[in-house]
Protein backbone atom coordinates (compact mmCIF):
# COMPACT_ATOMS: atom_id res chain seq x y z
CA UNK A 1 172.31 197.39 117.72
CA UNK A 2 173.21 194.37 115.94
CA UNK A 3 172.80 192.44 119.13
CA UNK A 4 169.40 193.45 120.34
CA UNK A 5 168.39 192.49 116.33
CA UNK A 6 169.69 188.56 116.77
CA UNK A 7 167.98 188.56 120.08
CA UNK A 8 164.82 189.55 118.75
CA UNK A 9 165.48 186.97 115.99
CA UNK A 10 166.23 184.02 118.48
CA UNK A 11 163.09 185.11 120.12
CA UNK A 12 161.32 184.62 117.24
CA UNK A 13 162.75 181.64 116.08
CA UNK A 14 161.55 179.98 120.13
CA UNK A 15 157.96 181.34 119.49
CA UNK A 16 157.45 179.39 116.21
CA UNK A 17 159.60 176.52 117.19
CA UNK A 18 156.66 176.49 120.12
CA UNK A 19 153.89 176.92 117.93
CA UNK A 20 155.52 174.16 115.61
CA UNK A 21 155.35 171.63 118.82
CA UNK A 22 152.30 172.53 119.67
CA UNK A 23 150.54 171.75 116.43
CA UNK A 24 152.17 168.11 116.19
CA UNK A 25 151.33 167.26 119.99
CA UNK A 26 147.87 167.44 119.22
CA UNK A 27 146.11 163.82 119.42
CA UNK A 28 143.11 162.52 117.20
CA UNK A 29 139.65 161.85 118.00
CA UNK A 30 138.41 158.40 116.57
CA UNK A 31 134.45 157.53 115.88
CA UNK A 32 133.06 154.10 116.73
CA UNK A 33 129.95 152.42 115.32
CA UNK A 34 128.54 149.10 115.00
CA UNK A 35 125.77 147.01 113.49
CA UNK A 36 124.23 143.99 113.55
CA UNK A 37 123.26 141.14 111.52
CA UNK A 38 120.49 138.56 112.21
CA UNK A 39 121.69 135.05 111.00
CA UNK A 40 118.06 133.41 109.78
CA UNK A 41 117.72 129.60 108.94
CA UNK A 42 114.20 127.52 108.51
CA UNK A 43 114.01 124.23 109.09
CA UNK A 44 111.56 122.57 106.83
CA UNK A 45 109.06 120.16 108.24
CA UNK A 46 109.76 116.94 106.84
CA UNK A 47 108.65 113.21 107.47
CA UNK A 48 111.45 111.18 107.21
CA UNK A 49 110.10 108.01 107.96
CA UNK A 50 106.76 106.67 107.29
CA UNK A 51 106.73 102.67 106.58
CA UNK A 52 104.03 99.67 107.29
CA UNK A 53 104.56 96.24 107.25
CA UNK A 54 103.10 96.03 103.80
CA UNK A 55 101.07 92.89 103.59
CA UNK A 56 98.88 91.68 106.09
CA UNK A 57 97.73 87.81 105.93
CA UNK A 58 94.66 87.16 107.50
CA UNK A 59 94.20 83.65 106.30
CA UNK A 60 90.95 81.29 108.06
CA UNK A 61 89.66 78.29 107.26
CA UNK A 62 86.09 78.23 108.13
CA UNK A 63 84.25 76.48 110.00
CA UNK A 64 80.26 76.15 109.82
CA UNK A 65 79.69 78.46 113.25
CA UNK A 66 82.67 80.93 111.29
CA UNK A 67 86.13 81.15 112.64
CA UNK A 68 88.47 84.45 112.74
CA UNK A 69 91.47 85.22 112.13
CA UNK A 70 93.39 88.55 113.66
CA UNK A 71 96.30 90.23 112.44
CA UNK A 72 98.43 93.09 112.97
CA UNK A 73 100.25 95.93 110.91
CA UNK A 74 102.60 98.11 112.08
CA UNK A 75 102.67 102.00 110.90
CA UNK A 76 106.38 103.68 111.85
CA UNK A 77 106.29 107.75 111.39
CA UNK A 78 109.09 110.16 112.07
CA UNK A 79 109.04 113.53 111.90
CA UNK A 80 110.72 116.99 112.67
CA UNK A 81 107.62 118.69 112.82
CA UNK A 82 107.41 120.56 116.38
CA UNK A 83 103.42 120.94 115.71
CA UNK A 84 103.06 117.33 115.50
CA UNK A 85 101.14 115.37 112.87
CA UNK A 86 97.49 113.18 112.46
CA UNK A 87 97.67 109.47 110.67
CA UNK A 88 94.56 108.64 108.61
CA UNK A 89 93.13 105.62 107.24
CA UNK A 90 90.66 104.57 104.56
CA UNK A 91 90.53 102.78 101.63
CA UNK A 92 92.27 103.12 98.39
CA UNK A 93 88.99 102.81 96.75
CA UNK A 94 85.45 103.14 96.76
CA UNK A 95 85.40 99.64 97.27
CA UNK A 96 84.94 98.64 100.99
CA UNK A 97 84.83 94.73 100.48
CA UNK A 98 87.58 92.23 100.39
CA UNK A 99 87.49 90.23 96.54
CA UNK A 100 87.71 87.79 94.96
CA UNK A 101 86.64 87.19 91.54
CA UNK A 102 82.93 87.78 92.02
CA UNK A 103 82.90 86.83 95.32
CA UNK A 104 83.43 89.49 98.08
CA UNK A 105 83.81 89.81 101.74
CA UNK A 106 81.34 92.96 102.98
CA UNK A 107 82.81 94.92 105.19
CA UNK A 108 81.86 95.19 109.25
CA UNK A 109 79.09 97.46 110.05
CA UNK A 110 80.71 98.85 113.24
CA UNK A 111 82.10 102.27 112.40
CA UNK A 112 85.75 104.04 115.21
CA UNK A 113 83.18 105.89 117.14
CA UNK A 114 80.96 102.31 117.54
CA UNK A 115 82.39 99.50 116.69
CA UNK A 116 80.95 95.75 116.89
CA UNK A 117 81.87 92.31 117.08
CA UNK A 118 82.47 90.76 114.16
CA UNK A 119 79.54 89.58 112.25
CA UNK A 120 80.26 86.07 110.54
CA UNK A 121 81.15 86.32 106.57
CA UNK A 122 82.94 90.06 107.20
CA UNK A 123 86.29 91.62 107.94
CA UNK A 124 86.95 95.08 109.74
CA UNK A 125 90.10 96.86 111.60
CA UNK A 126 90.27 98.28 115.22
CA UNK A 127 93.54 99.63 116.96
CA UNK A 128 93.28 99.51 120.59
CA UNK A 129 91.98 102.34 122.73
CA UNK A 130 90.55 104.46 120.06
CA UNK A 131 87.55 105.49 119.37
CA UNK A 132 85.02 102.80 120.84
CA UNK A 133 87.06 99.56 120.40
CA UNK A 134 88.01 99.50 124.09
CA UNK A 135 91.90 98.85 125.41
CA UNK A 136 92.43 96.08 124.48
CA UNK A 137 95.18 94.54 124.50
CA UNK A 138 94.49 92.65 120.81
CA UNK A 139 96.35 89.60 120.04
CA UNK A 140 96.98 87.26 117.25
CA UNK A 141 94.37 84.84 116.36
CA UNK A 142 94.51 82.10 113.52
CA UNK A 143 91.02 80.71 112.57
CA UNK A 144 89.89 80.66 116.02
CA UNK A 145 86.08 80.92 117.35
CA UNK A 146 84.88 84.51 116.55
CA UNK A 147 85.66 86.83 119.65
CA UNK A 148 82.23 87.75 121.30
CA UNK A 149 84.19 91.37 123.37
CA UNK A 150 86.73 92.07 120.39
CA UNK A 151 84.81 94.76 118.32
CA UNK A 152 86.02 96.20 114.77
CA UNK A 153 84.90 98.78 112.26
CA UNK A 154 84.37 98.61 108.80
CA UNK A 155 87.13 100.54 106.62
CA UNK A 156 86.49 104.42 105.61
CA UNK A 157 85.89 105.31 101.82
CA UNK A 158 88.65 107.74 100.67
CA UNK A 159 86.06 110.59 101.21
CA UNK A 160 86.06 110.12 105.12
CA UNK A 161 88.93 108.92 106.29
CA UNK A 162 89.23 108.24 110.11
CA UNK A 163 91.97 110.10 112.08
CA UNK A 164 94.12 106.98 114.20
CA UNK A 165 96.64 109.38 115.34
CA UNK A 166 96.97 113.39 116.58
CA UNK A 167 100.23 113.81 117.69
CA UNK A 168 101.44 116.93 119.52
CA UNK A 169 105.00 117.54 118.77
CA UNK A 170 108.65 115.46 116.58
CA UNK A 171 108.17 112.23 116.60
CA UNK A 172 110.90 109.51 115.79
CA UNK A 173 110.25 106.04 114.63
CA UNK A 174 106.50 106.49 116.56
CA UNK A 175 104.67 103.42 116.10
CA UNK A 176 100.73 102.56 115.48
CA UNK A 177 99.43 99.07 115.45
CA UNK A 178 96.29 98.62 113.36
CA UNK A 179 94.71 95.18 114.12
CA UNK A 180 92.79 93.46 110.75
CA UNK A 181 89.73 90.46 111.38
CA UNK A 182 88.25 88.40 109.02
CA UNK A 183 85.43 85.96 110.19
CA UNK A 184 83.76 83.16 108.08
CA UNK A 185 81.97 80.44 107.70
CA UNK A 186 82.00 77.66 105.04
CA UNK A 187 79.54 79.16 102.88
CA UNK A 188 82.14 82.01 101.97
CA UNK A 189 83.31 81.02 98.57
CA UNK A 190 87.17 79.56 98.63
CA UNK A 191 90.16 81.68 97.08
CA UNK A 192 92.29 84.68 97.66
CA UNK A 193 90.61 87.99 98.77
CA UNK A 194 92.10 91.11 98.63
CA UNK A 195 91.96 94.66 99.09
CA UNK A 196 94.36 97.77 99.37
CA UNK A 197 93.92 100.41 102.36
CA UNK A 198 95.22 103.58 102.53
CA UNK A 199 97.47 105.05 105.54
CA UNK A 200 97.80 109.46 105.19
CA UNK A 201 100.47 111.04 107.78
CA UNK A 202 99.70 114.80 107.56
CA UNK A 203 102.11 117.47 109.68
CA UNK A 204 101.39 120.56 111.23
């Protein structure tokens, strides 16, 4: 009798020992998820270089048929702008003469679209290949006979400003040369004349 018991007993004993292994063999299940994050950075638009030679000299003496002088100044423009940007010019006043004391210097009456040749006793821009001034090329000219195919336009007031430049895309250290004429004769009053124009570089 007391055998069969510890038999039964052992029996036992292996079932729960089994059930014991059992329950500790069992593996896990892990969960995976992921997300993700979108890294944003804008670039501002920025000109970082916009510069002109500052003074332009256009210095004649006159003669009594009138004598010009040419001159060049030199716009630089860089920019990060992908959608490009436009260059304006006009003046920095209402004023569209050169001056000096009460003396002045009318400006040309050709206009970008149609420009002329320089009338005698007036002074006037062009930049080749724009508008209707024709390719050029310009070059220097120091009180020399008044060019009869060279043909310049008055300035702009600050109201209308003419557009020299549409670019399409960056630019970096893009250059514009903007030619300046005066022509006289000696019955333009002697002295310094002067007047201030205005360059605009707008992006985008």
């Amino acid at each position: 009798m007391k055998i069969a018991i510890l038999k039964r007993l052992r029996l036992v004993a292996t079932v729960i020992l089994g059930v014991v292994g059992v329950f500790f063999g069992t593996t896990a299940i892990v969960m995976a998820q992921t997300q993700n994050t979108t890294i944003s950075s804008v670039i501002s638009p920025v000109v970082s270089v916009f510069t002109t030679s500052g003074t332009v000299n256009v210095n004649v003496t006159p003669t009594g048929s009138g004598a010009q002088t040419i001159a060049s100044d030199t716009v630089t423009i860089s920019t990060n702008d992908t959608n490009g940007y436009t260059l304006q010019l006009a003046e920095s006043s209402a004023t569209t003469t050169l001056d000096y004391s009460t003396y002045t210097i009318p400006a040309s009456a050709g206009t970008q679209t149609t420009p002329v040749v320089m009338a005698v006793n007036t002074w006037g821009y062009r930049v080749d290949s724009l508008g209707g001034f024709g390719a050029g090329p310009t070059s220097p000219a120091s009180s020399a006979a008044i060019s009869g195919t060279i043909k310049f336009a008055g300035i702009p007031v600050p109201a209308s400003p003419n557009t020299l430049v549409t670019a399409p895309g960056t630019a970096t250290n893009a250059t514009t040369t903007v030619w300046y004429g005066v022509a006289v004769n000696t019955s333009q009053a002697s002295g310094t004349y002067t007047n201030t124009v205005t360059y605009t570089v707008t992006t985008g």
